[in-house]
PDB file of N, CA and C in Angstrom:
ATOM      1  N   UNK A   1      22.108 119.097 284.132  1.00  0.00           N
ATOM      2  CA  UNK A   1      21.573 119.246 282.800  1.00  0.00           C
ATOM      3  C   UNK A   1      21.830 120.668 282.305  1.00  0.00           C
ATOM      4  N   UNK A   2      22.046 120.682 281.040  1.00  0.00           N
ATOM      5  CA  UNK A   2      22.485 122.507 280.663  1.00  0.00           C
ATOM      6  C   UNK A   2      21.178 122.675 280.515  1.00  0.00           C
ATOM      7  N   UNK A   3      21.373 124.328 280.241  1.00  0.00           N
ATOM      8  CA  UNK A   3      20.465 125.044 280.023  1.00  0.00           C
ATOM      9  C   UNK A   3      20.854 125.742 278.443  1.00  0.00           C
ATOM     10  N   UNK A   4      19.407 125.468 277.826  1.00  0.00           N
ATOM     11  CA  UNK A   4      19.957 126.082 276.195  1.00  0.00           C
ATOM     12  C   UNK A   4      18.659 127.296 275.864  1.00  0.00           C
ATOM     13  N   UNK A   5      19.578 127.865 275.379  1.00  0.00           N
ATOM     14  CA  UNK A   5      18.484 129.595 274.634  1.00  0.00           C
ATOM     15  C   UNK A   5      17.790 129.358 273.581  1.00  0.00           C
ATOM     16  N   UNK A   6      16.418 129.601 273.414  1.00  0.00           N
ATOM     17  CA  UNK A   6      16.138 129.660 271.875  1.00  0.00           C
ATOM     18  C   UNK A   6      15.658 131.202 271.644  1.00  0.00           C
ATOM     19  N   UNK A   7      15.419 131.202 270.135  1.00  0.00           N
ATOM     20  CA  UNK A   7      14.804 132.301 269.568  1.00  0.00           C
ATOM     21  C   UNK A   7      13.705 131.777 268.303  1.00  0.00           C
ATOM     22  N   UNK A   8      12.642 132.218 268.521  1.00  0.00           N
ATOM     23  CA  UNK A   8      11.416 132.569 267.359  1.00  0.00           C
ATOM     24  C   UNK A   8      12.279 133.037 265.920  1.00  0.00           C
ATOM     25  N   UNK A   9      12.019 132.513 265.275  1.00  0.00           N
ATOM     26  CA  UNK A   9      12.645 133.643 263.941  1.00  0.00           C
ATOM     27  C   UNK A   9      11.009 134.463 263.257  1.00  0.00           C
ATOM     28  N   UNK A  10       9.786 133.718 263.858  1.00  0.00           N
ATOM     29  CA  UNK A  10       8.820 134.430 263.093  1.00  0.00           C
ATOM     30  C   UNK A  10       8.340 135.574 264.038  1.00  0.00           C
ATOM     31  N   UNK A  11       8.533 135.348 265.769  1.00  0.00           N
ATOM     32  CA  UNK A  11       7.500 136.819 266.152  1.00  0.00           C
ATOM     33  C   UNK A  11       8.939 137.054 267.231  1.00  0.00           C
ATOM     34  N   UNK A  12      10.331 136.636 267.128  1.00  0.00           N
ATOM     35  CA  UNK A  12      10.914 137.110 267.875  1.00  0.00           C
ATOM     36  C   UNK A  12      11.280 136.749 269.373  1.00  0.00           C
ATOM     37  N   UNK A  13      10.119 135.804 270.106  1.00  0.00           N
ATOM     38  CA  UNK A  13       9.905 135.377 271.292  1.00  0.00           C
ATOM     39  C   UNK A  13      11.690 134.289 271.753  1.00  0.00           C
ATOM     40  N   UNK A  14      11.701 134.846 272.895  1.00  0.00           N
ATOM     41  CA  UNK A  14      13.558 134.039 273.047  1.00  0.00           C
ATOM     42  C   UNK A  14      13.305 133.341 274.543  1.00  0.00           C
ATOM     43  N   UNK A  15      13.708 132.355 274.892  1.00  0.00           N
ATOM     44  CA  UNK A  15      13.488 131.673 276.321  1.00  0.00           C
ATOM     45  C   UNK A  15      14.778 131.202 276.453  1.00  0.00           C
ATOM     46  N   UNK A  16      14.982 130.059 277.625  1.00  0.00           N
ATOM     47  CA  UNK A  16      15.771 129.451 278.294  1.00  0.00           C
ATOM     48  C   UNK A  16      14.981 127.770 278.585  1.00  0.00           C
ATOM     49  N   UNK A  17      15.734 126.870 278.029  1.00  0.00           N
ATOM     50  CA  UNK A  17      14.935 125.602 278.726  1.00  0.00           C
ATOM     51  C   UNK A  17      16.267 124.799 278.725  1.00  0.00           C
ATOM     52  N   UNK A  18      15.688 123.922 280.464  1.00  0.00           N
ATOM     53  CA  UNK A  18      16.920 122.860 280.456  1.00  0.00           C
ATOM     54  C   UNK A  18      16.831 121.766 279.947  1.00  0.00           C
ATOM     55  N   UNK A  19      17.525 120.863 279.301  1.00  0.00           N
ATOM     56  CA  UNK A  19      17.436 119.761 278.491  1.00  0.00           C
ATOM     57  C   UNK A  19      18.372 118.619 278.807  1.00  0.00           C
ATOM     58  N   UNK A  20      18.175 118.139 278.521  1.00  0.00           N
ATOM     59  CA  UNK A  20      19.694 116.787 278.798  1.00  0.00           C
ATOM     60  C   UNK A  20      20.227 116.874 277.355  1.00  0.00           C
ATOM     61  N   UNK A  21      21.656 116.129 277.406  1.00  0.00           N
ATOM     62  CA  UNK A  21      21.980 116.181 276.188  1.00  0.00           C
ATOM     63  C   UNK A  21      21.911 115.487 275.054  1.00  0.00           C
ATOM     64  N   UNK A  22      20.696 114.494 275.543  1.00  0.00           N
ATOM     65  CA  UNK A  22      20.013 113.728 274.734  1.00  0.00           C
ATOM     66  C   UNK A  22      18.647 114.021 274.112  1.00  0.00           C
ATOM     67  N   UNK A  23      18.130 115.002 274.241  1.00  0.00           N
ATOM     68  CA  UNK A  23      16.644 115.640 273.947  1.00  0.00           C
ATOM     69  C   UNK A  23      17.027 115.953 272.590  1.00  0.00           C
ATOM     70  N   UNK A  24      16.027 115.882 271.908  1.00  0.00           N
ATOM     71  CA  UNK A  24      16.153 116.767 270.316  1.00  0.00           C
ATOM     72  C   UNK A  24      15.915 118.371 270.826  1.00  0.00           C
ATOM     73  N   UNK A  25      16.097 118.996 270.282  1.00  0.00           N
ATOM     74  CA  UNK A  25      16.401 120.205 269.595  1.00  0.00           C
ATOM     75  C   UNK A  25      15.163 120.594 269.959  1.00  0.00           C
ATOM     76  N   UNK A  26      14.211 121.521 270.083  1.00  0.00           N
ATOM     77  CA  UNK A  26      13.112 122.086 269.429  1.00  0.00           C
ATOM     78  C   UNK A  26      13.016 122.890 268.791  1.00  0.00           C
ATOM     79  N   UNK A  27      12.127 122.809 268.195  1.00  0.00           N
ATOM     80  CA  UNK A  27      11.828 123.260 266.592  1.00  0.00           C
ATOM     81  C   UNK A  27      10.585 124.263 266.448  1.00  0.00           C
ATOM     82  N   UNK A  28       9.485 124.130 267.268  1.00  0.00           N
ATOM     83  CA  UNK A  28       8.288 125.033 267.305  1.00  0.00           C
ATOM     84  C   UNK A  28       8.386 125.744 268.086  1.00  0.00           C
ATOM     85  N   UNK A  29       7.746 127.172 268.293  1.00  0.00           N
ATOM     86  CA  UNK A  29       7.953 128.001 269.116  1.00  0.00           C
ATOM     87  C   UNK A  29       6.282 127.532 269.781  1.00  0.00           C
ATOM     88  N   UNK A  30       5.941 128.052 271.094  1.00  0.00           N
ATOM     89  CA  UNK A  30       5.564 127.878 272.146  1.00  0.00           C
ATOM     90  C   UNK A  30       4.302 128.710 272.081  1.00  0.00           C
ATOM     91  N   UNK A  31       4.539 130.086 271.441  1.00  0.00           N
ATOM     92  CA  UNK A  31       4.257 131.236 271.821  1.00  0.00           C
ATOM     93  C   UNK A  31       2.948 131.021 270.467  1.00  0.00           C
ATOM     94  N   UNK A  32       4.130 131.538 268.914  1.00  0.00           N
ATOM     95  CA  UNK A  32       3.173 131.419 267.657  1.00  0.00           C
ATOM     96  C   UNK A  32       3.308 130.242 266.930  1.00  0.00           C
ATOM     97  N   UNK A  33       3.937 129.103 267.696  1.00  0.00           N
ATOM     98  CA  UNK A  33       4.128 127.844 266.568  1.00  0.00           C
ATOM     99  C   UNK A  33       5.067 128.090 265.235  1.00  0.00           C
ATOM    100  N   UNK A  34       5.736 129.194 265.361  1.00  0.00           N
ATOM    101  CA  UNK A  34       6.631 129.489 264.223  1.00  0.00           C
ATOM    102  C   UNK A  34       8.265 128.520 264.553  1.00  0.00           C
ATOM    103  N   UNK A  35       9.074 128.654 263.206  1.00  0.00           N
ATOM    104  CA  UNK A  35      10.172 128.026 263.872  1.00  0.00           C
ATOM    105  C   UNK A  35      11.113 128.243 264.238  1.00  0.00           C
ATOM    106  N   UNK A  36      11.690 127.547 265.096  1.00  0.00           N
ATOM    107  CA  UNK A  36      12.760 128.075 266.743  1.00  0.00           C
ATOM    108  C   UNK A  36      14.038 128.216 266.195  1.00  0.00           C
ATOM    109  N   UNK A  37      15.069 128.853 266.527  1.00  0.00           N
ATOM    110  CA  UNK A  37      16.595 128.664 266.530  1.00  0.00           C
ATOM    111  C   UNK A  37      17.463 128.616 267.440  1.00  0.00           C
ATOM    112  N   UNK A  38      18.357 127.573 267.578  1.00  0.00           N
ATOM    113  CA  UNK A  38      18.749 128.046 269.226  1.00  0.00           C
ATOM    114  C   UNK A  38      20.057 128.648 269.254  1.00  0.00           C
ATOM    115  N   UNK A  39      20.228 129.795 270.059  1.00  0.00           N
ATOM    116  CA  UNK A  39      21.478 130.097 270.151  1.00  0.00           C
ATOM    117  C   UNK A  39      21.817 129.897 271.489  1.00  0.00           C
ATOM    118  N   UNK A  40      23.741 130.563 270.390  1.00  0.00           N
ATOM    119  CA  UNK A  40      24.878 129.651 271.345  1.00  0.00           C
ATOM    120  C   UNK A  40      25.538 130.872 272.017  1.00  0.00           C
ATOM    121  N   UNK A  41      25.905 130.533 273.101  1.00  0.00           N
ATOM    122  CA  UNK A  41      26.173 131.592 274.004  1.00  0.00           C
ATOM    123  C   UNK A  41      28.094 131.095 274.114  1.00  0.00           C
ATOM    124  N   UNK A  42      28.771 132.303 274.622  1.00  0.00           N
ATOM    125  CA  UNK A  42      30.164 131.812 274.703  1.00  0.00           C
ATOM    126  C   UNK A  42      29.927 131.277 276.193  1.00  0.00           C
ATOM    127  N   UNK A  43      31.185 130.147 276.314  1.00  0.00           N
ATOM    128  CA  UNK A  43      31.235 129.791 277.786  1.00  0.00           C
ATOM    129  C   UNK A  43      31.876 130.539 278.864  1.00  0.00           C
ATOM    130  N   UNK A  44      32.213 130.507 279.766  1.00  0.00           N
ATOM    131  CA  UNK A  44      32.963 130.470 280.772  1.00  0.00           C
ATOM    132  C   UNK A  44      33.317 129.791 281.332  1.00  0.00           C
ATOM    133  N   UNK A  45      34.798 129.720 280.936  1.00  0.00           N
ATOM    134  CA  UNK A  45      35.625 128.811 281.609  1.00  0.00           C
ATOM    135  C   UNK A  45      36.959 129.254 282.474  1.00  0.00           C
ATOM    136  N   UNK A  46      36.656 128.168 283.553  1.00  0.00           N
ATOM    137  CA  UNK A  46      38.119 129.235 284.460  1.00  0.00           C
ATOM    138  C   UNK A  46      38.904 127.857 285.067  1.00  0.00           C
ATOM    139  N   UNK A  47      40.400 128.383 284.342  1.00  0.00           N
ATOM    140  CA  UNK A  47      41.061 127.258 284.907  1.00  0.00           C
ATOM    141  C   UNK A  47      41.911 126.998 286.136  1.00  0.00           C
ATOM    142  N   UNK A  48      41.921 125.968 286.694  1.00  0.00           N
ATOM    143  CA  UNK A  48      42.111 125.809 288.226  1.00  0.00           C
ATOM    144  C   UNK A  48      43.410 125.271 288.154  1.00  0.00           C
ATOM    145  N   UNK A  49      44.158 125.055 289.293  1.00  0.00           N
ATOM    146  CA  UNK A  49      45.318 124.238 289.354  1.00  0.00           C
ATOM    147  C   UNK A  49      46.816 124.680 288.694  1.00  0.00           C
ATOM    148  N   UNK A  50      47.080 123.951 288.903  1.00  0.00           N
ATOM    149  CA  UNK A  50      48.688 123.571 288.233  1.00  0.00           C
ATOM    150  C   UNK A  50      48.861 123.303 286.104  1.00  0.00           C
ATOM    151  N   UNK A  51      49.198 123.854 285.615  1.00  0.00           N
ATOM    152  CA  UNK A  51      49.248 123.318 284.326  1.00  0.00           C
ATOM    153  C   UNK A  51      49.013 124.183 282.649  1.00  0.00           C
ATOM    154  N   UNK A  52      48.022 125.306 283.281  1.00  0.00           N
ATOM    155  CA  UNK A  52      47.616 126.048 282.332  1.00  0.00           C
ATOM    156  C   UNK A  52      48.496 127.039 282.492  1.00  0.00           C
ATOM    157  N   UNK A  53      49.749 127.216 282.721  1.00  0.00           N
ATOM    158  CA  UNK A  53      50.272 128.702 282.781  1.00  0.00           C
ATOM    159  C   UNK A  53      51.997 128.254 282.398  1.00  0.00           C
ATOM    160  N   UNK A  54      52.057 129.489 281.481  1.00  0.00           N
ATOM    161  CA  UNK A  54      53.486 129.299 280.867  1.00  0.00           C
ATOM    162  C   UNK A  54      55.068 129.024 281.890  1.00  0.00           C
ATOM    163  N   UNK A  55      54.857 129.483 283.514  1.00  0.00           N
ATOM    164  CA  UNK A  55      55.961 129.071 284.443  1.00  0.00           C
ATOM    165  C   UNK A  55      55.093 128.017 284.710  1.00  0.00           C
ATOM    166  N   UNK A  56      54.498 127.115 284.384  1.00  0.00           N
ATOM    167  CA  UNK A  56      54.127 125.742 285.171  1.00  0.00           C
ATOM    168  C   UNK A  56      54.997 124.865 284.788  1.00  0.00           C
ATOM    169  N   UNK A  57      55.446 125.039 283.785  1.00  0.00           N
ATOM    170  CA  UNK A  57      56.260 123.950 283.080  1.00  0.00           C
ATOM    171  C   UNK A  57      57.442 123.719 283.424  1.00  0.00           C
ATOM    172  N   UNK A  58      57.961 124.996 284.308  1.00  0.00           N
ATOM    173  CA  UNK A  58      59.743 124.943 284.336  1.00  0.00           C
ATOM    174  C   UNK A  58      59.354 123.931 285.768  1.00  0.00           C
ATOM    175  N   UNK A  59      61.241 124.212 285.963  1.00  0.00           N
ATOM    176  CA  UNK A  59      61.518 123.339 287.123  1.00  0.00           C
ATOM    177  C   UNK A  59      61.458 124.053 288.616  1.00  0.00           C
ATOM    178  N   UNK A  60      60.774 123.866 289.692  1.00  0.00           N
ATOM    179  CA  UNK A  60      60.725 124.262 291.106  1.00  0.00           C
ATOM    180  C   UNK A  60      60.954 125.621 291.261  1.00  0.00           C
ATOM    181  N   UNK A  61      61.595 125.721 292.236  1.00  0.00           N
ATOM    182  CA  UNK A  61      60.832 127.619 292.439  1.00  0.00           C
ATOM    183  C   UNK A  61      62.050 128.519 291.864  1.00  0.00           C
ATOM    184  N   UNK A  62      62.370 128.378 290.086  1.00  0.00           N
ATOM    185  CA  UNK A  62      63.400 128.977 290.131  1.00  0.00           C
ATOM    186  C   UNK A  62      62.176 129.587 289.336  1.00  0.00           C
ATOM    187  N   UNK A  63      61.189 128.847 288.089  1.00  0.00           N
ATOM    188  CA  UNK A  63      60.017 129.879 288.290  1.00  0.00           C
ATOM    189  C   UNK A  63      58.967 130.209 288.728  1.00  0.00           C
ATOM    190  N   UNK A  64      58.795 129.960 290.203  1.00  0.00           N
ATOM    191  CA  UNK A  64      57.688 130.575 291.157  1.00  0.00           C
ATOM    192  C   UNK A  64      58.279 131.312 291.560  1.00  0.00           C
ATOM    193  N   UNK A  65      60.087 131.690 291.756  1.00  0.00           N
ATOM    194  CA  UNK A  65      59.821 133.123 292.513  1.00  0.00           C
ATOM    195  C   UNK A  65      61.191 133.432 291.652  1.00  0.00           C
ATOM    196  N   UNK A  66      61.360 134.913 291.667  1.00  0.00           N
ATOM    197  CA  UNK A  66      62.509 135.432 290.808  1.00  0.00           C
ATOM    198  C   UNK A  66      63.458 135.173 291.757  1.00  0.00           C
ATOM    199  N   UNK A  67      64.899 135.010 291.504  1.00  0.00           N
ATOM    200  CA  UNK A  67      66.020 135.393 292.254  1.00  0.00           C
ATOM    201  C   UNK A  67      66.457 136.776 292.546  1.00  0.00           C
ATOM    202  N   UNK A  68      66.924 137.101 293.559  1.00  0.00           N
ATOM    203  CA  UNK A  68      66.904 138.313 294.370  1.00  0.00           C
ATOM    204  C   UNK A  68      68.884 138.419 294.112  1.00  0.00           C
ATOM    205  N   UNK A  69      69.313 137.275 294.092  1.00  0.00           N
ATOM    206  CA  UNK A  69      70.851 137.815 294.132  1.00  0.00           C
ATOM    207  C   UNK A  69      71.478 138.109 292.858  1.00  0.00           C
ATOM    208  N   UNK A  70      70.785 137.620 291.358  1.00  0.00           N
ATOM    209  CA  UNK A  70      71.213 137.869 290.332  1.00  0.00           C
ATOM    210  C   UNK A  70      71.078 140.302 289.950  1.00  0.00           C
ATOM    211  N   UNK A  71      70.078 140.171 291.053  1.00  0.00           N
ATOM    212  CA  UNK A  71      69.635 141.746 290.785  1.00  0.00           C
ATOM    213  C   UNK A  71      70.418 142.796 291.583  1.00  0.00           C
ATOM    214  N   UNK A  72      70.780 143.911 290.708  1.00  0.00           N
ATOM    215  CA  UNK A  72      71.725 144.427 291.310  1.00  0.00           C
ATOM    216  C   UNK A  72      71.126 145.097 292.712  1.00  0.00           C
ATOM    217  N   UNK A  73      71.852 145.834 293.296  1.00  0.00           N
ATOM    218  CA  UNK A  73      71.185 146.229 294.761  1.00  0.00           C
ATOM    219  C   UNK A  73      71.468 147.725 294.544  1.00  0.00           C
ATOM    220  N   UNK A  74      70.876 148.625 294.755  1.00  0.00           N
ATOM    221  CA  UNK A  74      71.058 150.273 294.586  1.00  0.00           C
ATOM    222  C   UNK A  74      71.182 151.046 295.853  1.00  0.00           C
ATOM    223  N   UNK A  75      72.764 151.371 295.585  1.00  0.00           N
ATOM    224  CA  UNK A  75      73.061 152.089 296.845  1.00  0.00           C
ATOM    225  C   UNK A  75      72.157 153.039 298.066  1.00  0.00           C
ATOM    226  N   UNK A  76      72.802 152.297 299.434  1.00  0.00           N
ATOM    227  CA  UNK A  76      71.889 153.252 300.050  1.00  0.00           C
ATOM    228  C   UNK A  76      72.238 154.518 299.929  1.00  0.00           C
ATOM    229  N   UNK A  77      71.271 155.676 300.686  1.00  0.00           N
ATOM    230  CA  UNK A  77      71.482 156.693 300.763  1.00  0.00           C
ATOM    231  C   UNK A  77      71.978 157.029 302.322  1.00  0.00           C
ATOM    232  N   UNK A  78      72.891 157.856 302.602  1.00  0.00           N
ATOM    233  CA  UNK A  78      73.551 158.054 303.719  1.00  0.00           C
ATOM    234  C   UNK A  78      72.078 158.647 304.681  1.00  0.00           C
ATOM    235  N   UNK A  79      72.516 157.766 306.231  1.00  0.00           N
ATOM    236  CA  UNK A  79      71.226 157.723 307.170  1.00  0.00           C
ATOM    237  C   UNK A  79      71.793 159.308 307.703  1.00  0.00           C
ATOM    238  N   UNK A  80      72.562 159.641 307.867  1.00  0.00           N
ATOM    239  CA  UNK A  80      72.877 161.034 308.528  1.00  0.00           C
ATOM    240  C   UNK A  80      72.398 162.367 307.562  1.00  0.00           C
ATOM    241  N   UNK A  81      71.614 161.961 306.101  1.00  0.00           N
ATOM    242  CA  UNK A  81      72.063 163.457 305.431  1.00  0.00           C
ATOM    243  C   UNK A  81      70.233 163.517 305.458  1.00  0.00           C
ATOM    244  N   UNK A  82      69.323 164.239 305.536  1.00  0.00           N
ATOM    245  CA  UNK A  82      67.509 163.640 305.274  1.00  0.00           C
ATOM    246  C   UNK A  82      67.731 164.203 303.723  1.00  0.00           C
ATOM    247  N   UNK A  83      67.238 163.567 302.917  1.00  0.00           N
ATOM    248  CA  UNK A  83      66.731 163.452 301.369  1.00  0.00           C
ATOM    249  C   UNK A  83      66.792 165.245 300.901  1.00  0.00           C
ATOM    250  N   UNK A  84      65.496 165.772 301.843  1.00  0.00           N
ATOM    251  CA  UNK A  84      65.130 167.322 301.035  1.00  0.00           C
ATOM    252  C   UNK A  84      66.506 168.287 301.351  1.00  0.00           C
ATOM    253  N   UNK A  85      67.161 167.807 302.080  1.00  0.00           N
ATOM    254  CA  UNK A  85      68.274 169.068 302.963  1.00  0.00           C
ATOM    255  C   UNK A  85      69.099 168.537 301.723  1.00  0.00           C
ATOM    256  N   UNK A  86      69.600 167.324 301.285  1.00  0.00           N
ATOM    257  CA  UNK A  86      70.672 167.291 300.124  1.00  0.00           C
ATOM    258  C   UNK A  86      69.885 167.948 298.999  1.00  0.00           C
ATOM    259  N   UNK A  87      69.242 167.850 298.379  1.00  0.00           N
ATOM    260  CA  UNK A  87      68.493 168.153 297.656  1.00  0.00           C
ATOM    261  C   UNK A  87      68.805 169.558 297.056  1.00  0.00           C
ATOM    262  N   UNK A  88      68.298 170.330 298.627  1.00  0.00           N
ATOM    263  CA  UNK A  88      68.410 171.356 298.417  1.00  0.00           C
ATOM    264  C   UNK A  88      69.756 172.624 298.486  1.00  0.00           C
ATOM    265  N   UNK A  89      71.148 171.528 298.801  1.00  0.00           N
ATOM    266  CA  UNK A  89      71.925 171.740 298.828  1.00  0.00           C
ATOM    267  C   UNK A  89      72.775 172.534 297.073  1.00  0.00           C
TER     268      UNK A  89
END
């Protein structure tokens, strides 16, 4: 069953009550008998699975994983010279 917020509009008083989604509304406040408003809260929603995401749609793992041979490869650096000694050459 959700849970819905109200607010007093005459002394301010705000709660939480759970309801089914067949209950009316309430309308009196609890507190001064003034009348209720209920507010709406944003949801949270989190989506699971396969489907909600712009590479879900392509075909097999050309987009789950990038290709490695289309990318160029950047020369090594010679294993005999260490980095700071060229450097500082």
């Amino acid at each position: 069953m959700p849970t819905y917020a109200y607010a007093c509009k005459d002394c301010g008083h705000a709660f939480d009550i759970v309801q089914q989604f067949s209950d009316n509304s309430l309308t009196v406040c609890p507190t001064c008998e003034g009348s209720l408003r209920k507010k709406f809260n944003s949801v949270g929603v989190v989506f699971k699975g396969s489907g909600f995401y712009r590479t879900d749609s392509r075909s097999g793992a050309v987009a789950a994983a990038p290709s490695t041979a289309a990318a160029p490869s950047a020369p090594a650096a010679p294993a005999s010279v260490p980095a700071a000694s060229a450097a500082a050459s």
